[in-house]
Protein backbone atom coordinates (compact mmCIF):
# COMPACT_ATOMS: atom_id res chain seq x y z
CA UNK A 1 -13.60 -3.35 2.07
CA UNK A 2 -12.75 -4.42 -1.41
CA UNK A 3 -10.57 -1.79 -1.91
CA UNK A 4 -8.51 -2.65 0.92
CA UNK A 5 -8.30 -6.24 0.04
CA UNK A 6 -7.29 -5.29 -3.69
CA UNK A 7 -4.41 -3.14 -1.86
CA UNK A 8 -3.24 -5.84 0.16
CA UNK A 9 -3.10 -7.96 -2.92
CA UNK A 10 -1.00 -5.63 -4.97
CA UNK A 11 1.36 -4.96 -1.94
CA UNK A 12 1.96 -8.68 -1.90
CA UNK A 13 2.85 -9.14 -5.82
CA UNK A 14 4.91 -6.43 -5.49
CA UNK A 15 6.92 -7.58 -2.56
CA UNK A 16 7.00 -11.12 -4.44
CA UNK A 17 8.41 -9.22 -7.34
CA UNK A 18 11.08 -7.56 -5.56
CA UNK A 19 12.29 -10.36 -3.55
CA UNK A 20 11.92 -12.79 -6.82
CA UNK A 21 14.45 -9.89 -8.45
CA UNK A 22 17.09 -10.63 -6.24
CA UNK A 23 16.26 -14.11 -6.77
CA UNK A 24 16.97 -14.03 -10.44
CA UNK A 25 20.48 -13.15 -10.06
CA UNK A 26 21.07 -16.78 -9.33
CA UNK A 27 18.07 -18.12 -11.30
CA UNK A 28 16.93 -16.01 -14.31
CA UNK A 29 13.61 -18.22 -14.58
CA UNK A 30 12.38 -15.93 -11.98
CA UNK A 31 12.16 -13.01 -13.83
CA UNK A 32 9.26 -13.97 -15.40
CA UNK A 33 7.89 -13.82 -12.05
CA UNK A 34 9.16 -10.47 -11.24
CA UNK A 35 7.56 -9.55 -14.62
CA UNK A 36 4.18 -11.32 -13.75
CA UNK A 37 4.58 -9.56 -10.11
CA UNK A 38 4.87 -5.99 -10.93
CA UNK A 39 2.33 -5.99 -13.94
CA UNK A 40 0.02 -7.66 -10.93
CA UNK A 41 0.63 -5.01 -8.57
CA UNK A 42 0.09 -2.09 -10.94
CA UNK A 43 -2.80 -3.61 -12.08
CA UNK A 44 -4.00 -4.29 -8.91
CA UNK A 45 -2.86 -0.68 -7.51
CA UNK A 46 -5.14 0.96 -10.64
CA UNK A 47 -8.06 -0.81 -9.47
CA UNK A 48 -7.68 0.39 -5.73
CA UNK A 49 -7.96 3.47 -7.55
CA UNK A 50 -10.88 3.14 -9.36
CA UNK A 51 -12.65 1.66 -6.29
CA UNK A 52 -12.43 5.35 -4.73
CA UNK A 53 -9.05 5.10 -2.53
CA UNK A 54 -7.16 8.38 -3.01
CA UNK A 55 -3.99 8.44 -5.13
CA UNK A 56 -1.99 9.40 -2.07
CA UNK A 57 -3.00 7.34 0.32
CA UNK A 58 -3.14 3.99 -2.37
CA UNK A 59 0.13 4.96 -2.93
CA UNK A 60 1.61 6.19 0.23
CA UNK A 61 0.33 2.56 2.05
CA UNK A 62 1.65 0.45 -1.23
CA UNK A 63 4.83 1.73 -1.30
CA UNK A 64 5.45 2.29 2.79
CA UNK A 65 3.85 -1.41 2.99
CA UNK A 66 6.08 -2.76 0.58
CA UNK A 67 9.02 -1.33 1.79
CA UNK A 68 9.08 -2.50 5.20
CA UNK A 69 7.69 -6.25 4.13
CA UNK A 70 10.40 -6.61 1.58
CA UNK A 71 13.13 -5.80 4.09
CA UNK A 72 11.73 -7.58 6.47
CA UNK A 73 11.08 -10.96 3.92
CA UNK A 74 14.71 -10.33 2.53
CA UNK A 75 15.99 -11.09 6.37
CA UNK A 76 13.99 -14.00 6.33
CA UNK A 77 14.56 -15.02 3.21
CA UNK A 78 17.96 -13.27 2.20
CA UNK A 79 19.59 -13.49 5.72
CA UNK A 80 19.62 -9.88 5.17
CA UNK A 81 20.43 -7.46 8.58
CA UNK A 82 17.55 -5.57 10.02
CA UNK A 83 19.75 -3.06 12.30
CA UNK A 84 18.17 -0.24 15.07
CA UNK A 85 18.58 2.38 12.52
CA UNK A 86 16.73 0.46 10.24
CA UNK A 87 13.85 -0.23 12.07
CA UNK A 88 13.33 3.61 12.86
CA UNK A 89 13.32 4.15 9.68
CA UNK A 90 10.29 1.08 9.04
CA UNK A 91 8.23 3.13 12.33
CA UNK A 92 8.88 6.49 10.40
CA UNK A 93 7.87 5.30 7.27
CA UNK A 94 4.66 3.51 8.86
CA UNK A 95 4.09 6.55 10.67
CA UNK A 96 4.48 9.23 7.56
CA UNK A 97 1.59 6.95 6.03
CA UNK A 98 -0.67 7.06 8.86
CA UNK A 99 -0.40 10.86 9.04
CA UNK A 100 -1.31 10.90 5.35
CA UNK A 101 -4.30 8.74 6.07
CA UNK A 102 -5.40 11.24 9.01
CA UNK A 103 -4.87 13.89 7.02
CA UNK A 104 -7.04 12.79 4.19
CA UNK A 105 -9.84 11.83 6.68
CA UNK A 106 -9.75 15.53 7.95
CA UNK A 107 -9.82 16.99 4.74
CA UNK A 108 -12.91 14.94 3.66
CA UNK A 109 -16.36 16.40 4.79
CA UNK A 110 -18.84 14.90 6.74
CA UNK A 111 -22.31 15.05 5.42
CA UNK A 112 -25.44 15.02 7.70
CA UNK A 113 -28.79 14.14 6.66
CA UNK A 114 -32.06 15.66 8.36
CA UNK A 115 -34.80 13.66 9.12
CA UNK A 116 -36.96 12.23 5.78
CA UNK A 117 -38.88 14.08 3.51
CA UNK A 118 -37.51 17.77 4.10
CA UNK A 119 -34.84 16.54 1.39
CA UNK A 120 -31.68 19.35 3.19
CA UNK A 121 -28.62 17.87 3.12
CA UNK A 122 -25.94 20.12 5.33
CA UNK A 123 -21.71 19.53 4.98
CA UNK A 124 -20.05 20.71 7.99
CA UNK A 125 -16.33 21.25 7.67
């Protein structure tokens, strides 16, 4: 669970970041938070890592995550267009991840244990 809190976390500085970039073009103060954001979310990213996630899927769900929030914020926030062709593109994205995630699931093995005290341990594929 911690893992996937920590992930959530680093998508969020980064989409700060990246939205705080545009931001700076009218007020350069903000690039100190753009700075702050993206040390954050690496940080944050390496220790999603180091709580077990798998490279590709940490990065697969940062990146997909933060790509469809930050267009979707920049609307919002921006008045940047969201067109059709555009949203395809966020339920490909979101779907390229997911088959990632199933994919890594598949590939993992499942270990059984027998009852206690004969000690076997058996991995079926």
């Amino acid at each position: 669970m911690k893992k996937w809190i920590l992930l959530a976390v680093a998508v969020v500085a980064e989409v700060t970041a990246t939205l705080c970039l545009k931001g700076a073009l009218e007020q350069p103060l903000l690039y100190g938070v753009v700075a702050a954001g993206y040390i954050a979310a690496f940080a944050l990213l390496g220790r999603v890592l180091r709580a077990g996630m798998p490279l590709g899927v940490a990065y697969g769900l940062w990146s997909a995550a933060g790509v469809v929030l930050t267009a979707l914020a920049a609307a919002v926030v921006f008045s940047e267009p969201i067109t059709l062709l555009m949203a395809c593109g966020f339920v490909l994205v979101i779907g390229g991840v997911l088959l990632v995630e199933l994919g890594h699931q598949r590939a993992m093995p499942r270990t059984r244990t027998h009852p206690p005290g004969d000690g076997a341990h058996e991995v079926t594929p």
